[in-house]
C-alpha atoms as a PDB file:
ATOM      1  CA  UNK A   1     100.756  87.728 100.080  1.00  0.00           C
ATOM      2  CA  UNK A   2      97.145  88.563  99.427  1.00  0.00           C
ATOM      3  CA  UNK A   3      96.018  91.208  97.181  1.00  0.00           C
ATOM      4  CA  UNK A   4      95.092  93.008 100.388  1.00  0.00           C
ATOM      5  CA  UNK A   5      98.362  92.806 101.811  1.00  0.00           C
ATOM      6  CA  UNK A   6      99.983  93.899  98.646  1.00  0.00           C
ATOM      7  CA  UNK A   7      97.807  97.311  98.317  1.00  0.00           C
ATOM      8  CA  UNK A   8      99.075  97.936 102.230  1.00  0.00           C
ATOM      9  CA  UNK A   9     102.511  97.524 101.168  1.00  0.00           C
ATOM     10  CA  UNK A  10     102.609  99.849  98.087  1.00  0.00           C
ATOM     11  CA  UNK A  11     100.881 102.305 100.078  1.00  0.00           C
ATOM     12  CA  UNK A  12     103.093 102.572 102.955  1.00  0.00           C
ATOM     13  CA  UNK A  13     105.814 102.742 100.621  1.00  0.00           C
ATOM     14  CA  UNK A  14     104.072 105.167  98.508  1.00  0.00           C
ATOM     15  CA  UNK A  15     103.813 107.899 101.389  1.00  0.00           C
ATOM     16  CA  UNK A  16     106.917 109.071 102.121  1.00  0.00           C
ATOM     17  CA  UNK A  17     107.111 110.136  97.830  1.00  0.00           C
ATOM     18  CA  UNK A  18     104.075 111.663  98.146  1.00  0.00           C
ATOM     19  CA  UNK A  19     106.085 113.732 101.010  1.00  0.00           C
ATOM     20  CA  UNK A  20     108.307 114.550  99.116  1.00  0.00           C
ATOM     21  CA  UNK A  21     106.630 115.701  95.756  1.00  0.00           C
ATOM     22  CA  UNK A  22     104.149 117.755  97.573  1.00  0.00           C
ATOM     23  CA  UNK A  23     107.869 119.800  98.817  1.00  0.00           C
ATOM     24  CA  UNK A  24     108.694 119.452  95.129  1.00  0.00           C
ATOM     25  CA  UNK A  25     105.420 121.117  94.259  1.00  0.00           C
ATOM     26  CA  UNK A  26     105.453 123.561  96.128  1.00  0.00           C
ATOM     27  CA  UNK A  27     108.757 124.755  95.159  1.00  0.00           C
ATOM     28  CA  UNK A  28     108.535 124.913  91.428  1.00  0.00           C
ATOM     29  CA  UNK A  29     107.149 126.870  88.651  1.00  0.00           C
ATOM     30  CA  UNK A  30     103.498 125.828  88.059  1.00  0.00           C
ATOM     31  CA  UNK A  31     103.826 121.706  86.856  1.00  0.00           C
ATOM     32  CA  UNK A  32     102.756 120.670  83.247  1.00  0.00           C
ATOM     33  CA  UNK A  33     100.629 117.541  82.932  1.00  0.00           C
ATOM     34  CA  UNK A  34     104.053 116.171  81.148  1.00  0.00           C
ATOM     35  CA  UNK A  35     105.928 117.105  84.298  1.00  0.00           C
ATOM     36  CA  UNK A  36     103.944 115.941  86.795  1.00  0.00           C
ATOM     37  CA  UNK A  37     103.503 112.542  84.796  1.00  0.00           C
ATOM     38  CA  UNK A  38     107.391 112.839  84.200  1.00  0.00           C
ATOM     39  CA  UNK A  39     107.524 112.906  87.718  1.00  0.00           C
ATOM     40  CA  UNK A  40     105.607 110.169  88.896  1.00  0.00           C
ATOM     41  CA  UNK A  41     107.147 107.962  86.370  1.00  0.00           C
ATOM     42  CA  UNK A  42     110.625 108.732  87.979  1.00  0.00           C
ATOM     43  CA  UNK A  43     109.583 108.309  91.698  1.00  0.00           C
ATOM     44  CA  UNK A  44     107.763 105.025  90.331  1.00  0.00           C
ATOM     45  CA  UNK A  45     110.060 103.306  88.445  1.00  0.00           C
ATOM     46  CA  UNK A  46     113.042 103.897  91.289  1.00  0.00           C
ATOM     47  CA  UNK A  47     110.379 102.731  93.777  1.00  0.00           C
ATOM     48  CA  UNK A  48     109.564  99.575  91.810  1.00  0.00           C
ATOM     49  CA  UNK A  49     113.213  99.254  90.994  1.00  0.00           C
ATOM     50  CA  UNK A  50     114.874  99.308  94.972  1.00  0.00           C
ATOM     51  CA  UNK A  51     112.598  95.991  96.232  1.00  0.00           C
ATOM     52  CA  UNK A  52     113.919  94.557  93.422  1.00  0.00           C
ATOM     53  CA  UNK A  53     117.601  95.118  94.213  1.00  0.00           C
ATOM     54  CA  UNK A  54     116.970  94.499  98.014  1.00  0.00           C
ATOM     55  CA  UNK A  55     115.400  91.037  96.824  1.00  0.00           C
ATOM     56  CA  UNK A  56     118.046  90.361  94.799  1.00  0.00           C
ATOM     57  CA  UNK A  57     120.893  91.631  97.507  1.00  0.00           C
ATOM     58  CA  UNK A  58     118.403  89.684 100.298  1.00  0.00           C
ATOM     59  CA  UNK A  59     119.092  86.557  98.678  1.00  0.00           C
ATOM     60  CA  UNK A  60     122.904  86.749  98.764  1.00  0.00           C
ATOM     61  CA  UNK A  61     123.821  89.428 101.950  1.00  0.00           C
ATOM     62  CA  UNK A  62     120.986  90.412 103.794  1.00  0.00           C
ATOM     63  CA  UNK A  63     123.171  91.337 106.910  1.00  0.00           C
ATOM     64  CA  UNK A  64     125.226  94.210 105.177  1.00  0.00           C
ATOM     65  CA  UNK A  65     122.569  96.107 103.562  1.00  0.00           C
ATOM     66  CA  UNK A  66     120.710  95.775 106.987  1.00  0.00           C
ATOM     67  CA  UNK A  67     123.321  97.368 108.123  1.00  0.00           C
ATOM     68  CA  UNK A  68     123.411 100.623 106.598  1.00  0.00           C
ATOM     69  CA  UNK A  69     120.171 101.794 104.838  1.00  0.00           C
ATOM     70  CA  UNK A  70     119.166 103.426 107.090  1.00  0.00           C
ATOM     71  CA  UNK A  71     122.285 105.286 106.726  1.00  0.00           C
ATOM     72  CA  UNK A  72     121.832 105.895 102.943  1.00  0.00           C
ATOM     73  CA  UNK A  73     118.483 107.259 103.390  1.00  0.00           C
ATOM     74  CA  UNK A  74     118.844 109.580 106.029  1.00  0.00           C
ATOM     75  CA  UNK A  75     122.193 111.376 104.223  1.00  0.00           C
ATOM     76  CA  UNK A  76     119.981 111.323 101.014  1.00  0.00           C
ATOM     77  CA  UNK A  77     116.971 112.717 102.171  1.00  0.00           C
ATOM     78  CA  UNK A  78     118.057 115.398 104.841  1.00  0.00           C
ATOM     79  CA  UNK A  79     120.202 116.376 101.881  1.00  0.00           C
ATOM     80  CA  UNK A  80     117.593 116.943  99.906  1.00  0.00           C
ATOM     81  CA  UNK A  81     115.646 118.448 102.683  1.00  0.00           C
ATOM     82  CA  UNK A  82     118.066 120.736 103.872  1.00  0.00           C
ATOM     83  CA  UNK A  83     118.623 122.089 100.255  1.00  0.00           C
ATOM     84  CA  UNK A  84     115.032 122.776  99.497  1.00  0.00           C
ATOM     85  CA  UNK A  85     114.132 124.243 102.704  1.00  0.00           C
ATOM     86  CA  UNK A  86     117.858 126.630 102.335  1.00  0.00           C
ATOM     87  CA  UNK A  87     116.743 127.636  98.641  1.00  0.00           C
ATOM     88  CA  UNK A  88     112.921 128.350  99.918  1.00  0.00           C
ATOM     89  CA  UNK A  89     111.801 130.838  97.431  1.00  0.00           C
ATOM     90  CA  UNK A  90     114.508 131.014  94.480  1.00  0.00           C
ATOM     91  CA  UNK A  91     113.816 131.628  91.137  1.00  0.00           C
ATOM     92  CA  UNK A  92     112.018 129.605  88.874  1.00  0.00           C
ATOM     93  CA  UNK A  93     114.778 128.936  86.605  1.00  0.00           C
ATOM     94  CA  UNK A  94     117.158 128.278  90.032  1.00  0.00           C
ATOM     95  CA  UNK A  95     114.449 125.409  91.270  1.00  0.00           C
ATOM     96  CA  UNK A  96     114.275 123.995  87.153  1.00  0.00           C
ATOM     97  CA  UNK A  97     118.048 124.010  86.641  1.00  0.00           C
ATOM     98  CA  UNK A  98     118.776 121.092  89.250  1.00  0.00           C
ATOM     99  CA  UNK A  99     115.002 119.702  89.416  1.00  0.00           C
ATOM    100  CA  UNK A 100     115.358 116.431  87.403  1.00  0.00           C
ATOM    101  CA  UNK A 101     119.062 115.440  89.374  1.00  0.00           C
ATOM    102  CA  UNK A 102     116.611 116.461  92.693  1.00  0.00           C
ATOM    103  CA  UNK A 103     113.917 114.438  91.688  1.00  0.00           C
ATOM    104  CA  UNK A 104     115.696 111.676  91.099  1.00  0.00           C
ATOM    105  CA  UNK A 105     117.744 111.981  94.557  1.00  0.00           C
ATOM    106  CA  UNK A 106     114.608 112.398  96.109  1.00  0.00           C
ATOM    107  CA  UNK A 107     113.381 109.446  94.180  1.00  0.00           C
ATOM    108  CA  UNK A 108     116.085 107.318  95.704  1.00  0.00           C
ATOM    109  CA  UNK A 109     116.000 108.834  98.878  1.00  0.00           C
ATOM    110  CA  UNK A 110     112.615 107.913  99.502  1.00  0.00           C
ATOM    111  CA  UNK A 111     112.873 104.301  98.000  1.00  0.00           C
ATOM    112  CA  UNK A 112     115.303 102.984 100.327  1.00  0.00           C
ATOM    113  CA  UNK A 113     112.951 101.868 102.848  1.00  0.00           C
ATOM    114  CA  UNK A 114     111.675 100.063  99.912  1.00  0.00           C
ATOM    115  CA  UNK A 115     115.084  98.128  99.513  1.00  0.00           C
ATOM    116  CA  UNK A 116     115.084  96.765 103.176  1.00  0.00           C
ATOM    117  CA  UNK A 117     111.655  95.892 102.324  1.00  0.00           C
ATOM    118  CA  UNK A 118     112.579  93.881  99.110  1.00  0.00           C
ATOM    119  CA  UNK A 119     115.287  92.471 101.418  1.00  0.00           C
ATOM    120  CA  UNK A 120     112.605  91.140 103.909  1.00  0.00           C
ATOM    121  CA  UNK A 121     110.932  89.998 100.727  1.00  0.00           C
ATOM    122  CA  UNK A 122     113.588  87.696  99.882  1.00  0.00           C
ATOM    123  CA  UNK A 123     112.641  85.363 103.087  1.00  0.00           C
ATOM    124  CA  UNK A 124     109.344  84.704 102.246  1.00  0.00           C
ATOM    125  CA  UNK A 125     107.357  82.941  99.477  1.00  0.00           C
ATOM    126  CA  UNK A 126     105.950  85.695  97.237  1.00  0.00           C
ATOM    127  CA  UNK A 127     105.999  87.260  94.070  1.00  0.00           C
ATOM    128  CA  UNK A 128     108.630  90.114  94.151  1.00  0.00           C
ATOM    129  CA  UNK A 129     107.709  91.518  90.194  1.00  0.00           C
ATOM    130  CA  UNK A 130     103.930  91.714  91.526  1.00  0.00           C
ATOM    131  CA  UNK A 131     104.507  93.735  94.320  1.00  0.00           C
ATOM    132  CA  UNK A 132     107.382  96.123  92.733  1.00  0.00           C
ATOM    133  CA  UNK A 133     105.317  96.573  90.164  1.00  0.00           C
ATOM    134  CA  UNK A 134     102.066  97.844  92.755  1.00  0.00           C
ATOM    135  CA  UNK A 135     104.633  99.487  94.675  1.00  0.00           C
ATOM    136  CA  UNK A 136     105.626 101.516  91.265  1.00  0.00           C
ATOM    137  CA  UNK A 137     102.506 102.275  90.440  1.00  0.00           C
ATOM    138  CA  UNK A 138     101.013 103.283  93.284  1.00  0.00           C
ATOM    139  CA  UNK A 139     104.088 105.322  93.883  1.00  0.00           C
ATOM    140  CA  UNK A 140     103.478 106.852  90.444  1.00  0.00           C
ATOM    141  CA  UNK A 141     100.058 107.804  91.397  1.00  0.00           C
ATOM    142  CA  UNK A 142     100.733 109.148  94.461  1.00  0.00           C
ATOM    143  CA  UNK A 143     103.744 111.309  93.798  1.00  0.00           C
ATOM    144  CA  UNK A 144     102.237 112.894  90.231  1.00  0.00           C
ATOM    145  CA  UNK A 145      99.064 113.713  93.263  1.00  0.00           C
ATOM    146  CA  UNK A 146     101.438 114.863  95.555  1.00  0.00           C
ATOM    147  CA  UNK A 147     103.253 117.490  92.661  1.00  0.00           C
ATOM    148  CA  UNK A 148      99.811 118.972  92.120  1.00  0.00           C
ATOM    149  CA  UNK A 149      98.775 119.401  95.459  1.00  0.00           C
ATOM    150  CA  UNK A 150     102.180 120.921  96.639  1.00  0.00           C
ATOM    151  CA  UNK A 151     101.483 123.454  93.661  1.00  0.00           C
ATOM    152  CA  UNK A 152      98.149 124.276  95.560  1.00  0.00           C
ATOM    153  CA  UNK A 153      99.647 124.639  98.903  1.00  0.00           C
ATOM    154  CA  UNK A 154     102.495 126.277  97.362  1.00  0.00           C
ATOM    155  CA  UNK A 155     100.676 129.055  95.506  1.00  0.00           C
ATOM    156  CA  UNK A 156      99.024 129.981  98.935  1.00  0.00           C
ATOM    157  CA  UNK A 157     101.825 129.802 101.656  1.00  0.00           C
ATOM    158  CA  UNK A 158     104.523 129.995  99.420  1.00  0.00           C
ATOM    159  CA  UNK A 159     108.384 129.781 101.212  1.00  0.00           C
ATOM    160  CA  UNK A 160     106.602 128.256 103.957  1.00  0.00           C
ATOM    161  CA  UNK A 161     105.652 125.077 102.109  1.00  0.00           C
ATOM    162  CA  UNK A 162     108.668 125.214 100.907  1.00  0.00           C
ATOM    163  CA  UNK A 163     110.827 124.764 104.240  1.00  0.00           C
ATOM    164  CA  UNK A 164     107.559 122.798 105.851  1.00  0.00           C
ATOM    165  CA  UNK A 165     108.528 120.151 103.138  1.00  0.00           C
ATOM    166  CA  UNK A 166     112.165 120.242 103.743  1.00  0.00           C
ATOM    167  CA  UNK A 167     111.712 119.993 107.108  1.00  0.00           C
ATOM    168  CA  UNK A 168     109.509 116.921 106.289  1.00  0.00           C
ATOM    169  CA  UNK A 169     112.123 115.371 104.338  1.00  0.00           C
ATOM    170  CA  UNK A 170     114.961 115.613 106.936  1.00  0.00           C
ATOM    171  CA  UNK A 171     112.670 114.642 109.271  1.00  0.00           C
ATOM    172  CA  UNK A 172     111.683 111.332 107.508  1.00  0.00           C
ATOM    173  CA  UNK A 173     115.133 110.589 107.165  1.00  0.00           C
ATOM    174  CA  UNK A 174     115.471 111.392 110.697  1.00  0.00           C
ATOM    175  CA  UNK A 175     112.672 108.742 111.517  1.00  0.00           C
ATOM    176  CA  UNK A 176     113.725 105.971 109.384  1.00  0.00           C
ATOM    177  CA  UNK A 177     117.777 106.589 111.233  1.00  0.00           C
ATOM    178  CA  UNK A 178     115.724 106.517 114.685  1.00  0.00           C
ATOM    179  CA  UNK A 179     113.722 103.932 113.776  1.00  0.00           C
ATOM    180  CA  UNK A 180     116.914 101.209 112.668  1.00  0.00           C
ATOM    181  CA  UNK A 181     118.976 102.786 115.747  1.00  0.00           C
ATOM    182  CA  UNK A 182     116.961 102.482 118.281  1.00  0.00           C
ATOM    183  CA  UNK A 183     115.530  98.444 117.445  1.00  0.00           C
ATOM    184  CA  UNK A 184     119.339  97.628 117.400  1.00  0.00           C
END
């Protein structure tokens, strides 16, 4: 894969986390530099981590992971999205009690596409570490962006974002369900 081809990949895979921490912005207290850092380095590391797995999984059973990850992600994230958009507006300390388990089902939730990718990955002739670790860091990147700008939106519309980005989230998972379904 070319350098070219590699940024493409760990951007598309990036979005949906950005997605998701913009929700996650929006619905928290005000983010720390630590936190949002904290943050990225969670949605990163899972993200480099699941192309990895799906590599490894590709090279023994390609044919039953295929078969349900789309599953997996659309339970996980609509999950996710249903909560946040259900607990629009709590407190603070409601939205900090559970935020590192939801970050890291979030995290997961939005990495399985990333799996299936790593499983197509197995087929071909490249260099799995490279790309999981642009994936990862691009993932980083984006979600820590995506915290900081759901704390903008979130400071001006408030509940709104809030249920906007759970919608988002169940719809994703919607979308990657659709998407497996309907080329079956």
């Amino acid at each position: 894969m070319s350098p070219i081809s590699i940024g493409v990949l760990a951007i598309s895979m990036s979005v949906d986390a950005f997605i998701a921490s913009v929700g996650k912005g929006a619905s928290g207290p005000r983010p720390s530099f630590g936190h949002t850092l904290r943050t990225g380095m969670i949605f990163g590391f899972i993200e480099a981590l699941t192309p990895l797995i799906g590599w490894g999984v590709g090279m023994a059973a390609s044919q039953y992971v295929a078969a349900v990850d789309h599953w997996i992600a659309f339970i996980l994230l609509s999950g996710v999205g249903l909560h946040m958009a259900l607990h629009a507006g709590a407190s603070d300390e409601e939205a900090a009690s559970t935020s590192m388990w939801k970050t890291i089902v979030t995290a997961v939730g939005t990495s399985i596409d990333a799996m299936a990718v790593g499983v197509s990955l197995a087929f071909l002739q490249v260099n799995i570490f490279v790309i999981a670790l642009a994936v990862g860091a691009t993932t980083m990147l984006m979600s820590s962006t995506g915290l900081l700008v759901g704390r903008f939106v979130g400071r001006r519309f408030g509940r709104i974002a809030e249920i906007i980005g759970g919608a988002a989230l169940v719809g994703l998972g919607s979308l990657i369900l659709w998407e497996h379904l309907s080329a079956a």
